[in-house]
Protein backbone atom coordinates (compact mmCIF):
# COMPACT_ATOMS: atom_id res chain seq x y z
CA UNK A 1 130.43 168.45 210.94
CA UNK A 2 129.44 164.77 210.56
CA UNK A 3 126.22 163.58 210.23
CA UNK A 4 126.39 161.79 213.98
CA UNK A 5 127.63 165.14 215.52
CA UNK A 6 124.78 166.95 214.42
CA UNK A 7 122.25 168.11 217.12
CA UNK A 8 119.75 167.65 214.85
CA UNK A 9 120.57 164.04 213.69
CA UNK A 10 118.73 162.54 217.09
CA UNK A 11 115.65 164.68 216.55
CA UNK A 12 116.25 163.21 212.63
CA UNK A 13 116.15 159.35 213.61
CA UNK A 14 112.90 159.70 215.98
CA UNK A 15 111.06 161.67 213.53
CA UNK A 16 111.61 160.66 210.11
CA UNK A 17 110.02 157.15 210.88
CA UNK A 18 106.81 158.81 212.47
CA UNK A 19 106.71 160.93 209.13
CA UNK A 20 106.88 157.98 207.21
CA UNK A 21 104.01 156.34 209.39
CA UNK A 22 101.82 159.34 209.18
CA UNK A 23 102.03 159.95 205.29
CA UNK A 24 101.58 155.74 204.92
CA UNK A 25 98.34 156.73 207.08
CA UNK A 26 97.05 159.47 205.30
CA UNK A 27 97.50 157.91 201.90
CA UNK A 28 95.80 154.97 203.19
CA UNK A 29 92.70 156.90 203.96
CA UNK A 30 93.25 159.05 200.55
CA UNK A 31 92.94 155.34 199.22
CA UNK A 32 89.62 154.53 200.87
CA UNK A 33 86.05 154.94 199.49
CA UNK A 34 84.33 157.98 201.34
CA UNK A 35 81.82 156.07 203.55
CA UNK A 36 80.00 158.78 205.41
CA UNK A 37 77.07 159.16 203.09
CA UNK A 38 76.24 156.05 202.88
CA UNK A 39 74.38 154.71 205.99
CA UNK A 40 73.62 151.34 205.91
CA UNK A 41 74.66 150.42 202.26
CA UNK A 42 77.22 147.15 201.77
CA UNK A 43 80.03 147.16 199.60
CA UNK A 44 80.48 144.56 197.12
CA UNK A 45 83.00 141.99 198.90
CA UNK A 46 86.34 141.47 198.53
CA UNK A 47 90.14 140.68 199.82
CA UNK A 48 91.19 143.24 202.15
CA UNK A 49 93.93 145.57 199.98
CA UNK A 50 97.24 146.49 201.54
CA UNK A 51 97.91 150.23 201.71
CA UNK A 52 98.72 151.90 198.77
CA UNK A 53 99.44 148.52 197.03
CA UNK A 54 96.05 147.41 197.25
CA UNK A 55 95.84 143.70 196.21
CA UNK A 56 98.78 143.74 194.08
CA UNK A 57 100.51 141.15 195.55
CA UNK A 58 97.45 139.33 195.59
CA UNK A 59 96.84 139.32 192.35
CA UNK A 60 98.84 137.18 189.02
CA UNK A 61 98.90 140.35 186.86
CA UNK A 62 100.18 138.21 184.32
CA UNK A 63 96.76 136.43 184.11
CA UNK A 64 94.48 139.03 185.39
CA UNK A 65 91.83 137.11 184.08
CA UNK A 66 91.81 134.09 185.77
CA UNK A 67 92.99 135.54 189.45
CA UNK A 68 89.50 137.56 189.35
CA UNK A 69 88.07 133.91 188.26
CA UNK A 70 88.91 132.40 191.25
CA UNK A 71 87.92 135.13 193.59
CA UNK A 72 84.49 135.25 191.87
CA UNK A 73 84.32 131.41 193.31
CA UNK A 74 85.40 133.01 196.79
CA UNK A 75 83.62 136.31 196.95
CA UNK A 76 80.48 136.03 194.28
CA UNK A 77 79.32 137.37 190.94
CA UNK A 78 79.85 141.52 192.39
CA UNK A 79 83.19 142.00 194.27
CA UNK A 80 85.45 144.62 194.25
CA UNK A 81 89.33 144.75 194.45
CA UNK A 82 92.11 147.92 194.69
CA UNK A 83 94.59 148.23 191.90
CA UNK A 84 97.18 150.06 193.90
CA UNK A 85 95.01 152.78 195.09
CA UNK A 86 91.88 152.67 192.46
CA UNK A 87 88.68 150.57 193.85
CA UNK A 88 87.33 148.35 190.84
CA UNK A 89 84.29 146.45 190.86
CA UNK A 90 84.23 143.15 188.92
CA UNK A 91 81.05 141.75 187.55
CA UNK A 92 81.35 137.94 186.75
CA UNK A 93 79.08 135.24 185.45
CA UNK A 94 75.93 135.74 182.66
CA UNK A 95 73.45 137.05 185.11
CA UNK A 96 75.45 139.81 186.95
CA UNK A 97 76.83 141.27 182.96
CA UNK A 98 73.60 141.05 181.59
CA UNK A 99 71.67 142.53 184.26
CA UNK A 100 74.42 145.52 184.43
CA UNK A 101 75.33 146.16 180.80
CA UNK A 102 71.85 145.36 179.61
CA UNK A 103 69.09 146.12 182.33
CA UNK A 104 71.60 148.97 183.83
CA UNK A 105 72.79 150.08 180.49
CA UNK A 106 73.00 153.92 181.60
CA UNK A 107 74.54 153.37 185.02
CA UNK A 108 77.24 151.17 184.06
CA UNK A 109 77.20 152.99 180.05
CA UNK A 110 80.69 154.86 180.49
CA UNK A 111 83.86 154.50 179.65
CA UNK A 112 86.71 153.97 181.92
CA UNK A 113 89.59 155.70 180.60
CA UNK A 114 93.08 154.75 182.41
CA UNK A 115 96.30 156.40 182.15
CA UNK A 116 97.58 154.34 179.36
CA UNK A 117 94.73 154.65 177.21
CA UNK A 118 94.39 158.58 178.25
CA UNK A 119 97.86 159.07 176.80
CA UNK A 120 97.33 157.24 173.73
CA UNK A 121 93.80 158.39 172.79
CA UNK A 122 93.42 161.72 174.51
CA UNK A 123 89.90 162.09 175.14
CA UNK A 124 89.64 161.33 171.18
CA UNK A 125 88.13 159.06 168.89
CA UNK A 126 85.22 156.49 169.78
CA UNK A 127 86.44 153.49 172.11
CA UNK A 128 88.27 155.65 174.73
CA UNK A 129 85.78 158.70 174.67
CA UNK A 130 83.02 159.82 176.57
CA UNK A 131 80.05 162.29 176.70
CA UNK A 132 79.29 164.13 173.89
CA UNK A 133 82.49 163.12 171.79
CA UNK A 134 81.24 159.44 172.39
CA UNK A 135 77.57 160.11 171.36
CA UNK A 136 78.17 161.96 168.33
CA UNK A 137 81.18 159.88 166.83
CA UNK A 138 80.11 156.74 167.55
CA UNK A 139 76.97 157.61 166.24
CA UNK A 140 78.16 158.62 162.84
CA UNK A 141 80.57 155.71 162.41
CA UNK A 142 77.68 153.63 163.33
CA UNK A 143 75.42 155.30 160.02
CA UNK A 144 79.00 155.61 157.98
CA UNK A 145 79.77 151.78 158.34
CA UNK A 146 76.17 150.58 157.83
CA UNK A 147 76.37 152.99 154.66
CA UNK A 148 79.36 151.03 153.39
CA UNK A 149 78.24 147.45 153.73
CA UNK A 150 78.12 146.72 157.25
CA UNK A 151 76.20 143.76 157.47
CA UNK A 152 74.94 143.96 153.73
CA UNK A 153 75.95 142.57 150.34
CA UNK A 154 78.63 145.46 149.71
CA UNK A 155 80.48 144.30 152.60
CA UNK A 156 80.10 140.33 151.44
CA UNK A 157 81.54 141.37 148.47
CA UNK A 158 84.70 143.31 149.80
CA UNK A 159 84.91 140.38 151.63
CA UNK A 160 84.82 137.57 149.04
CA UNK A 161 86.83 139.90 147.39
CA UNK A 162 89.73 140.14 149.63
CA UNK A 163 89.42 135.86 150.17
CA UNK A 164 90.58 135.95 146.24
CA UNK A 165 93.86 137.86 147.55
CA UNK A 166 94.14 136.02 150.67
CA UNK A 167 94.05 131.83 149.06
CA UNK A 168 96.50 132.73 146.74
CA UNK A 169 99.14 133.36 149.41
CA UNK A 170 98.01 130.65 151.42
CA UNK A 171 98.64 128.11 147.97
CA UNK A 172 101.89 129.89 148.13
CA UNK A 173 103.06 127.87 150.81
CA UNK A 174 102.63 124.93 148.87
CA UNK A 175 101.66 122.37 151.72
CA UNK A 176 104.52 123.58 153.78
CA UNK A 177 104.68 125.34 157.64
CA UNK A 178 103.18 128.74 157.85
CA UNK A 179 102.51 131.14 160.57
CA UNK A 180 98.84 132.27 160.30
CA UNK A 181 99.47 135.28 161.83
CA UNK A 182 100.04 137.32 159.00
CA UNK A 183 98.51 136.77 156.17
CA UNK A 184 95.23 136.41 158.23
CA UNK A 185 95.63 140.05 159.89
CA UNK A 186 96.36 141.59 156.37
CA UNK A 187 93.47 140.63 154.93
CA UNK A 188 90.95 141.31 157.73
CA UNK A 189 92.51 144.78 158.09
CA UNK A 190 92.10 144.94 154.53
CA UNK A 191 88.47 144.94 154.68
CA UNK A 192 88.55 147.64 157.56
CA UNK A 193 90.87 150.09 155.02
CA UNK A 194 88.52 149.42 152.51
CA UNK A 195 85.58 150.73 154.29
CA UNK A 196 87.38 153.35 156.09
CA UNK A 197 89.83 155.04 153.72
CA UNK A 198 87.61 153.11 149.98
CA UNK A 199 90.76 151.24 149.23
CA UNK A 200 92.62 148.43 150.07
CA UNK A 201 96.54 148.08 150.45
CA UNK A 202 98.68 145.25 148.43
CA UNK A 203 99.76 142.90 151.22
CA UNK A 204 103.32 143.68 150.91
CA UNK A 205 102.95 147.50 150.68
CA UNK A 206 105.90 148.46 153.47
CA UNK A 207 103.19 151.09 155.28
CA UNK A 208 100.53 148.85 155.56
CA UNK A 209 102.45 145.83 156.71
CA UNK A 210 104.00 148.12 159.64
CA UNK A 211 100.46 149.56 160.98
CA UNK A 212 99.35 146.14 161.09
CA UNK A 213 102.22 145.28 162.90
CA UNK A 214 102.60 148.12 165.04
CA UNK A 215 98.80 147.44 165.98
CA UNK A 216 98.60 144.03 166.80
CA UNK A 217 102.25 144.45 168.92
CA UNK A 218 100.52 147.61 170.84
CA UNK A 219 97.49 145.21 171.70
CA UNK A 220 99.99 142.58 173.08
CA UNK A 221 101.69 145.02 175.19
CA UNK A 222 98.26 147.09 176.56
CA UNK A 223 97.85 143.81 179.21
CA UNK A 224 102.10 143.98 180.07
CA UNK A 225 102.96 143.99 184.11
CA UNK A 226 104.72 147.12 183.07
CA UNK A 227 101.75 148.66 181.43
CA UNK A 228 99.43 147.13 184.51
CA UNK A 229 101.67 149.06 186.92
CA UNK A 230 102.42 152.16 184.95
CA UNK A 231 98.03 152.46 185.20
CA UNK A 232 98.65 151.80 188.64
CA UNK A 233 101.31 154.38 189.54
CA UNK A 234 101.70 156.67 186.41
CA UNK A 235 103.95 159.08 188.45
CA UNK A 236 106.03 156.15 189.91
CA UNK A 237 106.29 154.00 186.89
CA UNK A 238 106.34 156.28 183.80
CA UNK A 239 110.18 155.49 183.20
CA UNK A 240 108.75 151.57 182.41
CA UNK A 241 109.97 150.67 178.89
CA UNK A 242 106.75 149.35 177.30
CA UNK A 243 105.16 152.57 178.03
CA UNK A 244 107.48 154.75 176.62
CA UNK A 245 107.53 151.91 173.50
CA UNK A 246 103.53 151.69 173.19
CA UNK A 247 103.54 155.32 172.96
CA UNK A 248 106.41 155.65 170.50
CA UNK A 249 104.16 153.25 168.41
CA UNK A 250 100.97 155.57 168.11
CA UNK A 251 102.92 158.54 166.78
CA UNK A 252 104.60 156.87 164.38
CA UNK A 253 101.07 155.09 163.58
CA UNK A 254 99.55 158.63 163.43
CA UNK A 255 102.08 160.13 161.18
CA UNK A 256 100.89 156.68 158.92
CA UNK A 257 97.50 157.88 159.50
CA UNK A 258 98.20 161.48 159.05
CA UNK A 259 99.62 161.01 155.34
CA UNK A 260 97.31 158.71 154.03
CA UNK A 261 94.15 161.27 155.20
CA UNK A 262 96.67 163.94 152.96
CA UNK A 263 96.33 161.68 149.83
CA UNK A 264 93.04 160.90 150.62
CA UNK A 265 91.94 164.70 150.86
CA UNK A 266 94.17 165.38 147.69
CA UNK A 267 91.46 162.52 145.67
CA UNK A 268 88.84 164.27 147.52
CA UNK A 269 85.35 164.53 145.97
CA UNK A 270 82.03 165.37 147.86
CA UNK A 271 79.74 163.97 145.66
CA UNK A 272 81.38 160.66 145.40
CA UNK A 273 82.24 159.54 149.16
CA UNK A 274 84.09 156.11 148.82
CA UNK A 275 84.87 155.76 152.68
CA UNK A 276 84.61 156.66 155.96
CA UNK A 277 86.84 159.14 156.15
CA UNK A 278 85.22 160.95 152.90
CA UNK A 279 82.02 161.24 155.03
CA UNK A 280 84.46 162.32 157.69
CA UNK A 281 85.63 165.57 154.99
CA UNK A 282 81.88 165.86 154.48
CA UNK A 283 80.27 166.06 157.38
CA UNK A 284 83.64 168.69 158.81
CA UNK A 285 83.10 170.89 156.28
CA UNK A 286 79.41 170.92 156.94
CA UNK A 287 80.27 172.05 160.63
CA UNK A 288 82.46 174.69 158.89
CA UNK A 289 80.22 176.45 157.04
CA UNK A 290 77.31 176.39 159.41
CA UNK A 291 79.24 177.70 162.40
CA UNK A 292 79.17 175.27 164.77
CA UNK A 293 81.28 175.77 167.75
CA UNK A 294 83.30 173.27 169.22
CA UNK A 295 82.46 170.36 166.22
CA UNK A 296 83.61 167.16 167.46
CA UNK A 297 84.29 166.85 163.64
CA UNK A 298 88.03 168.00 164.20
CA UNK A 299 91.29 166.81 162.34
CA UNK A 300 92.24 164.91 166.19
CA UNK A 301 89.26 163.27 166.53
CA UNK A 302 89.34 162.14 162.35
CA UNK A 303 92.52 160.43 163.41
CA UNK A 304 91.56 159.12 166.43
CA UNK A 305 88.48 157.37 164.96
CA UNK A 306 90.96 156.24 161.92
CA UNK A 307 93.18 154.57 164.45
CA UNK A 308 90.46 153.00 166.86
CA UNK A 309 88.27 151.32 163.68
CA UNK A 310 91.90 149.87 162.07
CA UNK A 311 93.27 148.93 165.13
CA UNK A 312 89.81 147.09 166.28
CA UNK A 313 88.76 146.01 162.88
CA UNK A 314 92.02 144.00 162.40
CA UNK A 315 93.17 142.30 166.00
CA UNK A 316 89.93 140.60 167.31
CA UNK A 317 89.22 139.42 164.08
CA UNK A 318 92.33 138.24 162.63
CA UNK A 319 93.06 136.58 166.44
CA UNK A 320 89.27 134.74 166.08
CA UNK A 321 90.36 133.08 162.71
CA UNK A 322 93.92 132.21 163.86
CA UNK A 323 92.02 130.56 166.99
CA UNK A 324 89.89 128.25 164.46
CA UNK A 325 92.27 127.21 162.06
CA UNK A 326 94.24 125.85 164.88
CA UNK A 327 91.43 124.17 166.09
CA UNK A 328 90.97 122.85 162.87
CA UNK A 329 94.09 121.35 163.01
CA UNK A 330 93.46 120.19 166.66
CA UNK A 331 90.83 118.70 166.24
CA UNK A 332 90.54 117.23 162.26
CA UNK A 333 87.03 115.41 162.81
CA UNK A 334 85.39 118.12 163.48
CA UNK A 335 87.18 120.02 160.54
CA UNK A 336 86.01 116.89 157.96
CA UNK A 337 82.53 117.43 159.56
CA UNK A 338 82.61 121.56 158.59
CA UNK A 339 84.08 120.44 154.99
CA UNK A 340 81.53 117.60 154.80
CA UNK A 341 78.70 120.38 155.33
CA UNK A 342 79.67 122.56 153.19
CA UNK A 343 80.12 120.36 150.10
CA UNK A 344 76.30 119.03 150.67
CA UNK A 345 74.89 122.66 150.72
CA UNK A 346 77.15 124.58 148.96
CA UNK A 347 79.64 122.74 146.34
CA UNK A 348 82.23 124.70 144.91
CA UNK A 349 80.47 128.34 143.99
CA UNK A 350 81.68 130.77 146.58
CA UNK A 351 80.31 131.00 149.79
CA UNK A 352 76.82 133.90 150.57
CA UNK A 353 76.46 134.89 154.18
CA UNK A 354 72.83 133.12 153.44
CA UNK A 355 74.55 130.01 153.36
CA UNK A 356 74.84 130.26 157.07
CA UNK A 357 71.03 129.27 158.04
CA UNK A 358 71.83 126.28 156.05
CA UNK A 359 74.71 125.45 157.77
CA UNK A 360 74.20 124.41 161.39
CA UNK A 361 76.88 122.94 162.38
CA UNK A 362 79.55 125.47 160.82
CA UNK A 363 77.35 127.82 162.65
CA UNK A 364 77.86 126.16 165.84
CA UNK A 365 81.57 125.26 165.49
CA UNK A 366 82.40 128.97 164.69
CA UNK A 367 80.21 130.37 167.56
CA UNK A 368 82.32 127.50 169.74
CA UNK A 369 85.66 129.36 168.37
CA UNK A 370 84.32 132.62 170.01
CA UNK A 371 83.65 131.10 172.97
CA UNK A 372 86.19 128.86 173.61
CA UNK A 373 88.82 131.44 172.46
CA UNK A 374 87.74 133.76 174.54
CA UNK A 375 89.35 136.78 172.80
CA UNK A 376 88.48 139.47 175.15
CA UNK A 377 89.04 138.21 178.48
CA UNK A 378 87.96 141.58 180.35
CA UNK A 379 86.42 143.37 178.09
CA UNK A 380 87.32 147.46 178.57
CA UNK A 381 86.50 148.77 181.21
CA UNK A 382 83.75 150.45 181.99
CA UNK A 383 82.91 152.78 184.53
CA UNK A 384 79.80 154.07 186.83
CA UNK A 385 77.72 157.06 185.52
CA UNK A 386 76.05 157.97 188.61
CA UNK A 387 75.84 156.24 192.32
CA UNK A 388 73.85 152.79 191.57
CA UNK A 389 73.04 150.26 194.07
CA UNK A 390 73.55 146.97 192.10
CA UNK A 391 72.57 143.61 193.60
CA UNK A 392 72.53 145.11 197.01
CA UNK A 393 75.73 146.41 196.83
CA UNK A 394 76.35 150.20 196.81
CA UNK A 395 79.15 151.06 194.09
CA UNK A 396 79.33 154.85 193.75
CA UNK A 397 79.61 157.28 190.80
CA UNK A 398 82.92 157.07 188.59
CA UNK A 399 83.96 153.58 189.99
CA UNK A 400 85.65 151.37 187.10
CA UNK A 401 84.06 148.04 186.22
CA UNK A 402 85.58 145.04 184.50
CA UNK A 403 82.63 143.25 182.71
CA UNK A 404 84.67 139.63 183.29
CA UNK A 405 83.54 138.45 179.78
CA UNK A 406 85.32 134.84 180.15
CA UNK A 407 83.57 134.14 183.24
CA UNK A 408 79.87 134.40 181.01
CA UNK A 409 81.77 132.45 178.41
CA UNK A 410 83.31 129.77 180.63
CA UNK A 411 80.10 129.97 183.12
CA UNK A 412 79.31 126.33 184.38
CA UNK A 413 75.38 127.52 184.69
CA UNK A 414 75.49 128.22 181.29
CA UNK A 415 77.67 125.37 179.73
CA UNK A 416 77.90 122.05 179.57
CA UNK A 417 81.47 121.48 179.20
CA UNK A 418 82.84 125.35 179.28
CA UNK A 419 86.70 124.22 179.53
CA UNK A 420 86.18 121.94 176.13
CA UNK A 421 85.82 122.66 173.03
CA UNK A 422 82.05 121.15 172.10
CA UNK A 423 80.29 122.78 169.13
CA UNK A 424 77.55 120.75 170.55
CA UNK A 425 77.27 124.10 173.18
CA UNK A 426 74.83 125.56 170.31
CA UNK A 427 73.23 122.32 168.72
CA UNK A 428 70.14 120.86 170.02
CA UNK A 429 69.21 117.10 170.07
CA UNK A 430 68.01 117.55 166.48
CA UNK A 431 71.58 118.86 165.23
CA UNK A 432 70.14 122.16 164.62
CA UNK A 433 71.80 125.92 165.36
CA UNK A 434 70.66 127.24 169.06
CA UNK A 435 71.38 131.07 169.90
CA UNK A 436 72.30 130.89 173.18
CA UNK A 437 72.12 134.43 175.79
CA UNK A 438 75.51 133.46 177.53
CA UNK A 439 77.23 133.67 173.76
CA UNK A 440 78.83 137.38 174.70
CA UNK A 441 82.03 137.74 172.89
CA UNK A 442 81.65 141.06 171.61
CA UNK A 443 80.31 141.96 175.06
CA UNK A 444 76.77 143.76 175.35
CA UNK A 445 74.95 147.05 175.78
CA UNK A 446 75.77 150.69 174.84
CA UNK A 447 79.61 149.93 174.65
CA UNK A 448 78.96 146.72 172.71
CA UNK A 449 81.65 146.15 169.87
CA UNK A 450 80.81 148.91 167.03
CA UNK A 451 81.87 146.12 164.31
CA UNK A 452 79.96 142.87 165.45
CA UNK A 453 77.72 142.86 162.05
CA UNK A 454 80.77 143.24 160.27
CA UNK A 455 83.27 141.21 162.31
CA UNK A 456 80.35 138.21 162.37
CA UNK A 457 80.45 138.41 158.77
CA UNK A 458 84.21 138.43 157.81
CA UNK A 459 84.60 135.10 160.04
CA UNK A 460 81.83 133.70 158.72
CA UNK A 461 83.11 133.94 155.03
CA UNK A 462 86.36 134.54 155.52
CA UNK A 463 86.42 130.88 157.92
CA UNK A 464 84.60 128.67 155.47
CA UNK A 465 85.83 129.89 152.21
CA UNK A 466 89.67 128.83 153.59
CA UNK A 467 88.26 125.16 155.02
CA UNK A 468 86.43 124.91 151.28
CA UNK A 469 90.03 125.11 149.61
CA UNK A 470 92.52 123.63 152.00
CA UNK A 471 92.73 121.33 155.27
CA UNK A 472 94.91 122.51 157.62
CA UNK A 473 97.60 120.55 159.89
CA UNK A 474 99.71 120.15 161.98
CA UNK A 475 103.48 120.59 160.62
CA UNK A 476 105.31 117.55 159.64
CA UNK A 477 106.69 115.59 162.79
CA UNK A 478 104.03 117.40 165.36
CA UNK A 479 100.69 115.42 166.32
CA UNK A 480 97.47 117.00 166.79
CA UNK A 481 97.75 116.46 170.49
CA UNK A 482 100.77 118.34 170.90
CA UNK A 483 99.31 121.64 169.08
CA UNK A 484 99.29 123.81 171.82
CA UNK A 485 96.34 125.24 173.20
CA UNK A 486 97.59 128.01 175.48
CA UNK A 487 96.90 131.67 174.79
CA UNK A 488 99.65 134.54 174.35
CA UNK A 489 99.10 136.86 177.06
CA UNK A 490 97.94 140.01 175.79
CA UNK A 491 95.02 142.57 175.90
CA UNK A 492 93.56 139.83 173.73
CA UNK A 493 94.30 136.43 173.61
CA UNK A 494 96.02 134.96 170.44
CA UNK A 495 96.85 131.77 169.88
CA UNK A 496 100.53 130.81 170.86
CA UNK A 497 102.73 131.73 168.18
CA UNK A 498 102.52 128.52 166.01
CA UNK A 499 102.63 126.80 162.29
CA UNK A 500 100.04 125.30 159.98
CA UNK A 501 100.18 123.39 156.87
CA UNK A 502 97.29 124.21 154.35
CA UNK A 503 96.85 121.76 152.16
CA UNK A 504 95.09 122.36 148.98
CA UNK A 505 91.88 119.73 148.81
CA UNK A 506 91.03 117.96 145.52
């Protein structure tokens, strides 16, 4: 029997599209907030999402960034919008961040954890954690990296160290093209492997140079449409290629990780801890012996916390000096200005973090890089502890928030000229160094960046010990106007793939 001869087929062609209707409906209230407790309480604004899409096709996933920077001109500093299904508050300008990361630390103190970043981490490790596995591991990485030279002399020295490696390669080139990208992440996640692991790796060491890799290419991908709409729909869009690729890139980065914690163990000696993860061995063996149930001191986590300090320690780093050699090169006034400074105050001897106070205009010009490259765009998202009513706006418990970090550091309250690059942003009339509030690169409160002494640090030295040695240009052929300012799209925001000349100075 054909389908038109079935009895059934008429019954088929009135009902199917009322099903269709009705489960459209019921999704659509699935999709709504739960308003019956709240009586008179406002939701933060917004544009009105479409069922089940949300604002999807309202938004330019591609630049997530600066869609939620126009409708923070439309809808205010608190405004919410629906990523398919999923309300999400966004928090824009200085006032709004600080007064929720800082003044509602707690309430807005969690992590947001979406389906990407729950398959890669598994509730493991520090960045993508919560509760008690948050507390206690960020806790000791805190005391572990202070003990190995966060923001002290040891950690100068690895530093200054690692800048003795890192020129050489740079002379290399001999005057010629070169793409920063390299060289620049090797040697920042140099200084993260020696803290973490006690050693560092040879820069052409065929492990090393494919974490680095593997990291910084994950970190391009996390901000993908694919990867956007996978979060979005993880039972639609799990067949997406760069989710299946990002995730074929952590195991083979754990099975990296996984060996070099074997050698480590293998060198192992309690009474002379040379990294992180010796402390790691130390303090799981503690847990061991004493009993303690449940020890967030497991071989997963140990791995996890491996992978989030090497993947952090090298990206935003190595992506802040790429930004300010290029806008060296850009701009080759204020470049002759740094140099200038730093032959008055500190010759030719190599550079000491106490140079900086000395040195207000470097200061300024490398605080300017921060801002004006706005690495993080959107921070990582956050999410509410408990129900909060925040500028008059009822958001309730377990809503994500995106702490918009380029709208603090492109805020028109809070600079003069936020869409130029102006050292002047943190000189006063005098030409000396001003702190400035609004300066939030490394966002702020209890999920502010666990590095910051140590990533403040490595630019610092790292920056002027390259612009002591060499000026840097634009290749042959190419003007300073036509360097290229855009960013690469990505979970941060690199430069656009580009060359540099470095040019050895007399």
């Amino acid at each position: 029997m054909s389908i038109s001869e079935d009895p059934r087929a008429e019954s088929w062609n009135v009902t199917a599209p009322l099903a269709c209707a009705a489960a459209l409906f019921f999704l659509l209230l699935a999709s709504r907030r739960d308003t019956s407790e709240r009586g008179d309480k406002k939701d933060p604004p917004g544009p009105r999402p479409l069922p089940l899409l949300g604002n999807l096709l309202q938004l330019d996933l591609k630049w997530l960034d600066r869609a939620l920077s126009k409708l923070a001109k439309q809808y205010g500093s608190v405004f919410s919008i629906y990523l398919g299904t999923r309300q999400v508050v966004v928090l824009a300008g200085y006032k709004a961040l600080k007064e929720a990361l800082v003044g509602n630390a707690v309430e807005f103190g969690e992590r947001y954890v979406n389906p990407i970043f729950e398959e890669m981490n598994l509730g493991h490790g520090i960045i993508f954690s919560n509760g008690d596995t948050w507390k206690e591991l960020r806790r000791f990485a805190l005391s572990t990296l202070r003990d190995f030279g966060m923001g002290k002399r040891l950690a100068q020295d690895k530093i200054l160290e690692e800048c003795r490696y890192l020129i050489p390669v740079l002379e290399g080139h001999k005057g010629r093209p070169f793409n920063t990208t390299s060289p620049l992440s090797h040697a920042t996640s140099n200084i993260i492997c020696s803290i973490v692991y006690g050693d560092r790796f040879q820069y052409d060491d065929a492990r090393f140079v494919s974490m680095v890799k593997r990291a910084n290419d994950t970190i391009r991908m996390m901000s993908s449409v694919q990867i956007q709409l996978y979060n979005m729909f993880p039972r639609l869009f799990g067949w997406l290629k760069d989710r299946h690729v990002v995730v074929s890139k952590r195991n083979e980065n754990m099975e990296d990780i996984r060996e070099l914690l074997r050698q480590r163990k293998e060198k192992f000696n309690p009474e002379m801890c040379t990294g992180v993860v010796d402390c790691f061995f130390v303090r799981q063996r503690k847990e061991e012996e004493a009993g303690v149930e449940r020890s967030q001191f497991n071989e997963e986590n140990m791995m996890f916390v491996v992978a989030n300090l090497f993947a952090a320690g090298t990206d935003t780093t190595s992506t802040t000096l790429q930004w300010s050699l290029l806008l060296m090169a850009k701009y080759p006034e204020i470049q002759e200005r740094v140099f200038e400074e730093l032959c008055q105050v500190v010759g030719s001897r190599p550079m000491d973090v106490d140079d900086r106070k000395n040195l207000p205009y470097t200061n300024a010009v490398i605080h300017e890089v921060q801002r004006f490259g706005n690495i993080a765009p959107m921070a990582i998202l956050h999410q509410t502890t408990q129900d909060i009513t925040f500028q008059d706006y009822f958001i309730r418990k377990g809503t994500a928030v995106i702490p918009l970090l380029s709208s603090v550091l492109y805020d028109e309250s809070q600079w003069a000229t936020p869409n130029t690059f102006n050292p002047s942003h943190f000189l006063d009339n005098e030409g000396k160094f001003v702190k400035k509030d609004a300066f939030m690169p490394f966002s702020a409160g209890r999920r502010v960046c666990l590095g910051e002494g140590l990533a403040r640090m490595e630019i610092f030295l790292f920056f002027t010990s390259l612009i002591q040695r060499f000026r840097f240009t634009p290749p042959p052929g190419i003007s300073e106007e036509e360097l290229d300012l855009k960013p690469l799209v990505g979970f941060t925001l690199n430069p656009t793939p580009h060359e540099l000349c470095a040019v050895r100075r007399q």
